[in-house]
C-alpha atoms as a PDB file:
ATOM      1  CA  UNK A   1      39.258  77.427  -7.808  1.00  0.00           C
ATOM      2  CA  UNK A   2      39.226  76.783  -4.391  1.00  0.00           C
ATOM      3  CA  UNK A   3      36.289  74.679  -2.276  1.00  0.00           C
ATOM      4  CA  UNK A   4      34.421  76.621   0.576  1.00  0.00           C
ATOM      5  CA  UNK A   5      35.963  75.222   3.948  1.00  0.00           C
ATOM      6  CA  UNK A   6      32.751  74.457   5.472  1.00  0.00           C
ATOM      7  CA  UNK A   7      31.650  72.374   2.404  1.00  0.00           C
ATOM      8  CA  UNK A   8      32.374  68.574   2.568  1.00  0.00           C
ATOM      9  CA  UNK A   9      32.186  66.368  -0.126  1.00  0.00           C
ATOM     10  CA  UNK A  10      32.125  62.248  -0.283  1.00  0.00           C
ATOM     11  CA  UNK A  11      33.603  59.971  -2.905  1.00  0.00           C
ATOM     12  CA  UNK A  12      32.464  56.342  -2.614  1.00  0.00           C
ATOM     13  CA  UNK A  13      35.287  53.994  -3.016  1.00  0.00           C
ATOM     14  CA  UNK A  14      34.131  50.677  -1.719  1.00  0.00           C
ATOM     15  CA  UNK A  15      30.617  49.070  -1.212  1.00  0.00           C
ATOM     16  CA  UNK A  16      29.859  45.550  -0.031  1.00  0.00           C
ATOM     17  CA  UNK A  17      26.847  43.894   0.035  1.00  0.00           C
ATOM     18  CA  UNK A  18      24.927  40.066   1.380  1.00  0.00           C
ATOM     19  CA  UNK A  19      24.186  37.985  -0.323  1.00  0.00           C
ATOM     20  CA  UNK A  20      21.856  34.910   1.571  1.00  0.00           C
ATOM     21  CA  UNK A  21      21.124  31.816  -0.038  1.00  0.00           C
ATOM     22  CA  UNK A  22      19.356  28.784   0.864  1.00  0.00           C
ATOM     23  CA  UNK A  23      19.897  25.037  -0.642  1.00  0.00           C
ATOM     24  CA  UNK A  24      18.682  22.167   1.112  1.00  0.00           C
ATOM     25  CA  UNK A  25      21.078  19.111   2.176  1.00  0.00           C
ATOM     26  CA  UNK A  26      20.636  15.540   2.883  1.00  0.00           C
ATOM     27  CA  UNK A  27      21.655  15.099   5.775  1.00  0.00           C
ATOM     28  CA  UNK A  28      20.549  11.597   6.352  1.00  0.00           C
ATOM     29  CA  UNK A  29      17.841   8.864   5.498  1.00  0.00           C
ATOM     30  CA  UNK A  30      15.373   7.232   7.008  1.00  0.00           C
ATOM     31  CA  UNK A  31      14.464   3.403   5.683  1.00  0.00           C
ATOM     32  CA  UNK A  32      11.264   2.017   7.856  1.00  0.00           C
ATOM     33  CA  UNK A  33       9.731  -1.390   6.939  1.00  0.00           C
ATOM     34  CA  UNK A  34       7.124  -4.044   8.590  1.00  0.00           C
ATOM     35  CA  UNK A  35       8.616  -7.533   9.416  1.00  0.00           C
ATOM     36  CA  UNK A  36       5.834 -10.213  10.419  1.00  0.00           C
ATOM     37  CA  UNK A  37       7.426 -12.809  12.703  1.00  0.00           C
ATOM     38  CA  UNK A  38       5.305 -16.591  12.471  1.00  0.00           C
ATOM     39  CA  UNK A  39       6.000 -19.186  15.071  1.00  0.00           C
ATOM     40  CA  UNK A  40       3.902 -21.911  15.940  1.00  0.00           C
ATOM     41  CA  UNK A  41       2.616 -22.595  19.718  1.00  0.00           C
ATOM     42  CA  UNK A  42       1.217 -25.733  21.439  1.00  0.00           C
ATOM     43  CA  UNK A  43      -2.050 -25.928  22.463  1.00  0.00           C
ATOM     44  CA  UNK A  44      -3.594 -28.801  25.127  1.00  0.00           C
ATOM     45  CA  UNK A  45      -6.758 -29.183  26.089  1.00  0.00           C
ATOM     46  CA  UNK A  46      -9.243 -31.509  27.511  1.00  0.00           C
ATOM     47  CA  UNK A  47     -12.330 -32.279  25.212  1.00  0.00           C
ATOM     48  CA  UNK A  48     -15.307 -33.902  26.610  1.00  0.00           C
ATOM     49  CA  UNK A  49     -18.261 -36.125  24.659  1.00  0.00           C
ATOM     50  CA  UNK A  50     -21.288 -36.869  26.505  1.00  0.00           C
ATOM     51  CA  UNK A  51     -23.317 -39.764  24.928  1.00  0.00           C
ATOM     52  CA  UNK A  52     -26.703 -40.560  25.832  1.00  0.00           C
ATOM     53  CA  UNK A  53     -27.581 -44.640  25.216  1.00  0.00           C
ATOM     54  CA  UNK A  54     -31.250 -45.152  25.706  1.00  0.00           C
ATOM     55  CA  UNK A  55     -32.715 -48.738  26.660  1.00  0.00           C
ATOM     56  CA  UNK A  56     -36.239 -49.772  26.944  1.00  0.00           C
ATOM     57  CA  UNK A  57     -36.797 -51.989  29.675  1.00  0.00           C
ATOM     58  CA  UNK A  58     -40.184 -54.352  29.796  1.00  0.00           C
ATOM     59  CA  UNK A  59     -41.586 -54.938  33.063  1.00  0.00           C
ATOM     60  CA  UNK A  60     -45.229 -55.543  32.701  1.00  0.00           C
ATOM     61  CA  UNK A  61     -46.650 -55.524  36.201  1.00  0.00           C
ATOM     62  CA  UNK A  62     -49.212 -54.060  37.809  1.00  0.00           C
ATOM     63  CA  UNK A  63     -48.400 -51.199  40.511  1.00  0.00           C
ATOM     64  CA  UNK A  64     -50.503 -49.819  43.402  1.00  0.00           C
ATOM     65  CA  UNK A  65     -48.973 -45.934  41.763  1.00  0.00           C
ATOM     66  CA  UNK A  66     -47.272 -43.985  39.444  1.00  0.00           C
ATOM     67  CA  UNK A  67     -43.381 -44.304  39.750  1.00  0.00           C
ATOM     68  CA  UNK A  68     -41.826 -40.511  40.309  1.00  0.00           C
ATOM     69  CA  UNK A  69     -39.194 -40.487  37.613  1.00  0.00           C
ATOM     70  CA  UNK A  70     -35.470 -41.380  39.591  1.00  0.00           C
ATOM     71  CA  UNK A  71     -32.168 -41.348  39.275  1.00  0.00           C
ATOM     72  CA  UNK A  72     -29.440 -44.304  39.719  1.00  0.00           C
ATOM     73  CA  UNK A  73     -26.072 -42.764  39.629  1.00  0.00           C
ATOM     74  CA  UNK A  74     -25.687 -41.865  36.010  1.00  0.00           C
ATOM     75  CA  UNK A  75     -28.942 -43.708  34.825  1.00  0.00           C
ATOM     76  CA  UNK A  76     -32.583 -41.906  34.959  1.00  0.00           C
ATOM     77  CA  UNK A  77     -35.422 -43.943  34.706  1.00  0.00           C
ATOM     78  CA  UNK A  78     -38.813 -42.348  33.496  1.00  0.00           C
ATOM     79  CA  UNK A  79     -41.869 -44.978  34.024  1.00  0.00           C
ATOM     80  CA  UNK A  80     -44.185 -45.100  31.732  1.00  0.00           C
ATOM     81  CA  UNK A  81     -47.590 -46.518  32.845  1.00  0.00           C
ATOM     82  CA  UNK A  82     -50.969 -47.624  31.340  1.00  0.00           C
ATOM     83  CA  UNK A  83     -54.282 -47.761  33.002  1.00  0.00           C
ATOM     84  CA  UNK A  84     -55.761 -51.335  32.245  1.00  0.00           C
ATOM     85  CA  UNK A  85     -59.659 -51.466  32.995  1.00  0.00           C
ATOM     86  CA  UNK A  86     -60.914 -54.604  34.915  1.00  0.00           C
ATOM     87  CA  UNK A  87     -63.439 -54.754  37.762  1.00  0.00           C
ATOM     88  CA  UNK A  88     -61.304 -51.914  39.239  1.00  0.00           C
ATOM     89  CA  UNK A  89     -59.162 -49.619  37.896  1.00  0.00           C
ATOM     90  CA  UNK A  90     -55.403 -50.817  38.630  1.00  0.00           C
ATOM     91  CA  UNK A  91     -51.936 -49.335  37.347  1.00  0.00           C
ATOM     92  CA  UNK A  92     -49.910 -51.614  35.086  1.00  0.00           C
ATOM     93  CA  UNK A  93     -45.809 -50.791  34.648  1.00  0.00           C
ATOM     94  CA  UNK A  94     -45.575 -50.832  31.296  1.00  0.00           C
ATOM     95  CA  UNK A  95     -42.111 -50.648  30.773  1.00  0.00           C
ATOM     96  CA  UNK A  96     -39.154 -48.170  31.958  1.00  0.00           C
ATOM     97  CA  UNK A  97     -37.829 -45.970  29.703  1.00  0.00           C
ATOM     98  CA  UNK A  98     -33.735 -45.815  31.182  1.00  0.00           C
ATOM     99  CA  UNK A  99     -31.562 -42.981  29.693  1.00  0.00           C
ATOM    100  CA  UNK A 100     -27.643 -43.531  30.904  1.00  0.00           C
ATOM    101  CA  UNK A 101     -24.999 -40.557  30.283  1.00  0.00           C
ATOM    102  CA  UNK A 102     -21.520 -41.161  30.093  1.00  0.00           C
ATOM    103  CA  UNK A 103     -18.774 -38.796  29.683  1.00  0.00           C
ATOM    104  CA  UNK A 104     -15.421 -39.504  28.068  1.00  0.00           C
ATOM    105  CA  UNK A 105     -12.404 -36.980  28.170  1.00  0.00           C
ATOM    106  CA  UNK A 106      -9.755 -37.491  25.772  1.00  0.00           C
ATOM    107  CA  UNK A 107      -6.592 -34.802  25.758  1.00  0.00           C
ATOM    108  CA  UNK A 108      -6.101 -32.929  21.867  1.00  0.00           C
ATOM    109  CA  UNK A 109      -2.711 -31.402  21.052  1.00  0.00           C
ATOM    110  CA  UNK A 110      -2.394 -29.173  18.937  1.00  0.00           C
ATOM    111  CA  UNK A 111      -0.013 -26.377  17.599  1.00  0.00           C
ATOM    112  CA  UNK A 112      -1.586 -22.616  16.009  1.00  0.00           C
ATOM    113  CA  UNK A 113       0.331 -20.352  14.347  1.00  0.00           C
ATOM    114  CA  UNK A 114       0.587 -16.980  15.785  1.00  0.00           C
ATOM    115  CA  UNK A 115       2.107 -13.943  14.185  1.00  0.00           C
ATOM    116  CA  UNK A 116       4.418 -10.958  15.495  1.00  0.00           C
ATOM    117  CA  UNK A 117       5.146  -7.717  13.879  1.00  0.00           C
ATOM    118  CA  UNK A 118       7.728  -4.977  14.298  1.00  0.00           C
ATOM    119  CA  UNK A 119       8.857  -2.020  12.609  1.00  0.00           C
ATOM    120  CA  UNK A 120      12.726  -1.695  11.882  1.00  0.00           C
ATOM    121  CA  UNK A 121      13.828   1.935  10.790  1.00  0.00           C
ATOM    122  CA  UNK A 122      17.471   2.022   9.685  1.00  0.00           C
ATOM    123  CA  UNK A 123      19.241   5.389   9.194  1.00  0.00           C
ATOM    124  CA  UNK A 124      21.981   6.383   6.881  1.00  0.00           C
ATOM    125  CA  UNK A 125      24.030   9.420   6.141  1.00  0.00           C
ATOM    126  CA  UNK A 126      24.579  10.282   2.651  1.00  0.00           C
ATOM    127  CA  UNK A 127      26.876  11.926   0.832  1.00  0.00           C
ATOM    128  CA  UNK A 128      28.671  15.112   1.532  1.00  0.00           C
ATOM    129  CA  UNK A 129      27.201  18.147  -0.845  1.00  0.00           C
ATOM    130  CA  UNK A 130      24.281  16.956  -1.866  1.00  0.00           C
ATOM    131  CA  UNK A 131      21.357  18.984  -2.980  1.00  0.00           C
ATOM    132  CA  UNK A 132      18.155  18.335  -3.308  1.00  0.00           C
END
């Protein structure tokens, strides 16, 4: 038997085909971690006390008028006064009342401790070929 001449006819002899796979790879590492840094620092500074010493002062005369409260450099004197009857009405200084301040400044040292921190993040390959 013989094949028509305009008939054409296909024999498969070879086929290839893809394959596509995935794996995943380390390819490196990441290693992150806090470090707190503590170092101490002076400190200097100038305190101040204020005292107040009070001292009654007799005086126990008579006055034509009250006394307007005054100060004396650092003292201030309050008067205190009494009205004393007699045939006329007078004004006796009873005593003053004298209220001194003084301030005293005396330098504290002194060291705090303070504190730093930082992140450090190392990397590092690993190994050839290997899957996760």
């Amino acid at each position: 038997m013989k094949a028509p001449t305009n008939d054409r006819t296909t024999f498969p002899v070879a086929e290839e085909q893809v394959t596509i796979r995935k794996r995943q790879r380390v390819t490196e590492t990441l290693q992150v971690h806090t470090v707190t840094h503590e170092h101490e620092q002076p400190l200097e500074a100038e305190l101040s006390t204020q005292t107040l010493r009070i001292e009654r002062v007799p005086c126990d005369r008579f006055v034509d008028h009250a006394i307007p409260d005054r100060q004396e450099g650092e003292t201030t004197i309050i008067s205190v006064v009494e009205e004393v009857a007699t045939l006329s009405v007078r004004l006796k200084l009873v005593e003053e009342v004298r209220i001194t301040r003084h301030t005293e400044i005396r330098r504290v040292d002194n060291a705090v401790k303070l504190r730093r921190q930082e992140i450090i993040v190392e990397r590092g390959r690993s190994p050839p070929d290997t899957e996760v």
